[in-house]
C-alpha atoms as a PDB file:
ATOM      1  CA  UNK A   1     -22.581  22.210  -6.780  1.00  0.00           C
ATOM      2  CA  UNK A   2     -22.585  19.474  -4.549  1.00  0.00           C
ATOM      3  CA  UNK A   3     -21.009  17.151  -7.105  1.00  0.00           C
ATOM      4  CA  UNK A   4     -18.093  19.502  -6.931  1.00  0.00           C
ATOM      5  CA  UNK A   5     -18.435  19.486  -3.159  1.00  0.00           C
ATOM      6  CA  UNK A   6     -18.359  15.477  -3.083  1.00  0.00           C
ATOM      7  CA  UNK A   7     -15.532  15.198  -5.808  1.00  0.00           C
ATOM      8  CA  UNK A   8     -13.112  17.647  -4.011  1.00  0.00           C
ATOM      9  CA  UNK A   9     -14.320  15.888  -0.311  1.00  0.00           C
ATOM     10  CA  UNK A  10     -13.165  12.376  -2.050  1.00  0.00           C
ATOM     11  CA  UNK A  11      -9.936  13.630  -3.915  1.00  0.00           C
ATOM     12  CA  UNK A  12      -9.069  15.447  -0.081  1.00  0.00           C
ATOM     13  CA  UNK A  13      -9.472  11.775   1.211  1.00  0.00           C
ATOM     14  CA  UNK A  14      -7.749   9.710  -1.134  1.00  0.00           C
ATOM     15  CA  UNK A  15      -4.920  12.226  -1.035  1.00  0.00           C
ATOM     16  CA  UNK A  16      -4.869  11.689   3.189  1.00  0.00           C
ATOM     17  CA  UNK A  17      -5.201   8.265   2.526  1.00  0.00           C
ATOM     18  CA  UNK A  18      -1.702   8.029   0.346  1.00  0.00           C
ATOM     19  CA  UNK A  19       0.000  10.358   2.733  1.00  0.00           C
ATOM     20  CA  UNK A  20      -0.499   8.443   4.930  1.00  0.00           C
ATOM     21  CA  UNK A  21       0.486   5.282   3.701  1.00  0.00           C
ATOM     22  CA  UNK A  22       3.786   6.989   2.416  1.00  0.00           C
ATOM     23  CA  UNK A  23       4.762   8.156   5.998  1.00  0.00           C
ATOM     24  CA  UNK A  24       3.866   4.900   7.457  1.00  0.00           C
ATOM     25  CA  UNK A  25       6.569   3.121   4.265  1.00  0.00           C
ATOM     26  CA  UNK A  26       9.148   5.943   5.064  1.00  0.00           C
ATOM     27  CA  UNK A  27       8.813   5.033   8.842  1.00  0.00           C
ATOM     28  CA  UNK A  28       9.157   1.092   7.895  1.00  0.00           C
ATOM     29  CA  UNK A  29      12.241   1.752   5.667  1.00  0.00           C
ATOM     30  CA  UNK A  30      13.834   3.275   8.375  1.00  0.00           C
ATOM     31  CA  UNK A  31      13.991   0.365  10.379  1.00  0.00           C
ATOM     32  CA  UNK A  32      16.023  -1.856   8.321  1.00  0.00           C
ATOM     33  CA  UNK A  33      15.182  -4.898  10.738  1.00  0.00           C
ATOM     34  CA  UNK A  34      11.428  -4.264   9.782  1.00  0.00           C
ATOM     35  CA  UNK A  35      12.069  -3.352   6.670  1.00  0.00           C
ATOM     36  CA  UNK A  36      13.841  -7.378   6.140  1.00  0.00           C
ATOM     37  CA  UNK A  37      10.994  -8.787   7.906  1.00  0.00           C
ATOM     38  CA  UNK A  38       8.465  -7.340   5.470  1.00  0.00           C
ATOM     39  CA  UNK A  39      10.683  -8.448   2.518  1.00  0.00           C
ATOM     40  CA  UNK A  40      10.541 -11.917   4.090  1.00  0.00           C
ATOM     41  CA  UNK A  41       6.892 -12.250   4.606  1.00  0.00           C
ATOM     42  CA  UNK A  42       6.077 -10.707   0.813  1.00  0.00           C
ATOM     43  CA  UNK A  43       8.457 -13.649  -0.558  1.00  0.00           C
ATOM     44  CA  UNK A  44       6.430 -16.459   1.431  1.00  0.00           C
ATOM     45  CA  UNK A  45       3.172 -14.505  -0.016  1.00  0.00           C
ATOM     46  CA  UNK A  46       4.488 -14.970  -3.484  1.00  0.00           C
ATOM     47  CA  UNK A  47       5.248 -18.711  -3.226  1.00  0.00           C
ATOM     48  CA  UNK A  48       1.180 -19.019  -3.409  1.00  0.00           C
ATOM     49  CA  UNK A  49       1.294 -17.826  -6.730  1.00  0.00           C
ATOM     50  CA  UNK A  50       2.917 -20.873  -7.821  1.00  0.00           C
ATOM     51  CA  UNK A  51      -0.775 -22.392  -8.274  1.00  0.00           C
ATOM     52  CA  UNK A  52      -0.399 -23.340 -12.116  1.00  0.00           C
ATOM     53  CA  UNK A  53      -2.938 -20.961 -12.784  1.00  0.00           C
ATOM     54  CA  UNK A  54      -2.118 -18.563 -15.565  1.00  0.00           C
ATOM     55  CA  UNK A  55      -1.459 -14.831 -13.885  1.00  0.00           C
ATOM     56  CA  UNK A  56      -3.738 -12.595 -15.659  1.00  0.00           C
END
């Protein structure tokens, strides 16, 4: 029983946990100046990938 009790406790949270995170992308994609800014910053992130190093 209580594995049943700790699965369902840990499916509740991860399911919180991606609402979450959904409401806080719906919020950011409504502010299209934010929205650019984040686009901006993830482009300078993925310039460190050019290390040479093979991705996988």
């Amino acid at each position: 029983m209580q594995a049943v009790l700790d699965r369902a406790i840990e499916r509740y949270r991860r399911e919180q946990f991606l609402r979450a995170a959904n409401a806080e992308y719906q919020a950011l994609r409504g502010d299209s100046k934010a929205w650019a800014d984040g686009i901006e910053e993830r482009a300078l992130w993925e310039q460190t990938d050019a290390d040479g190093l093979d991705p996988k």
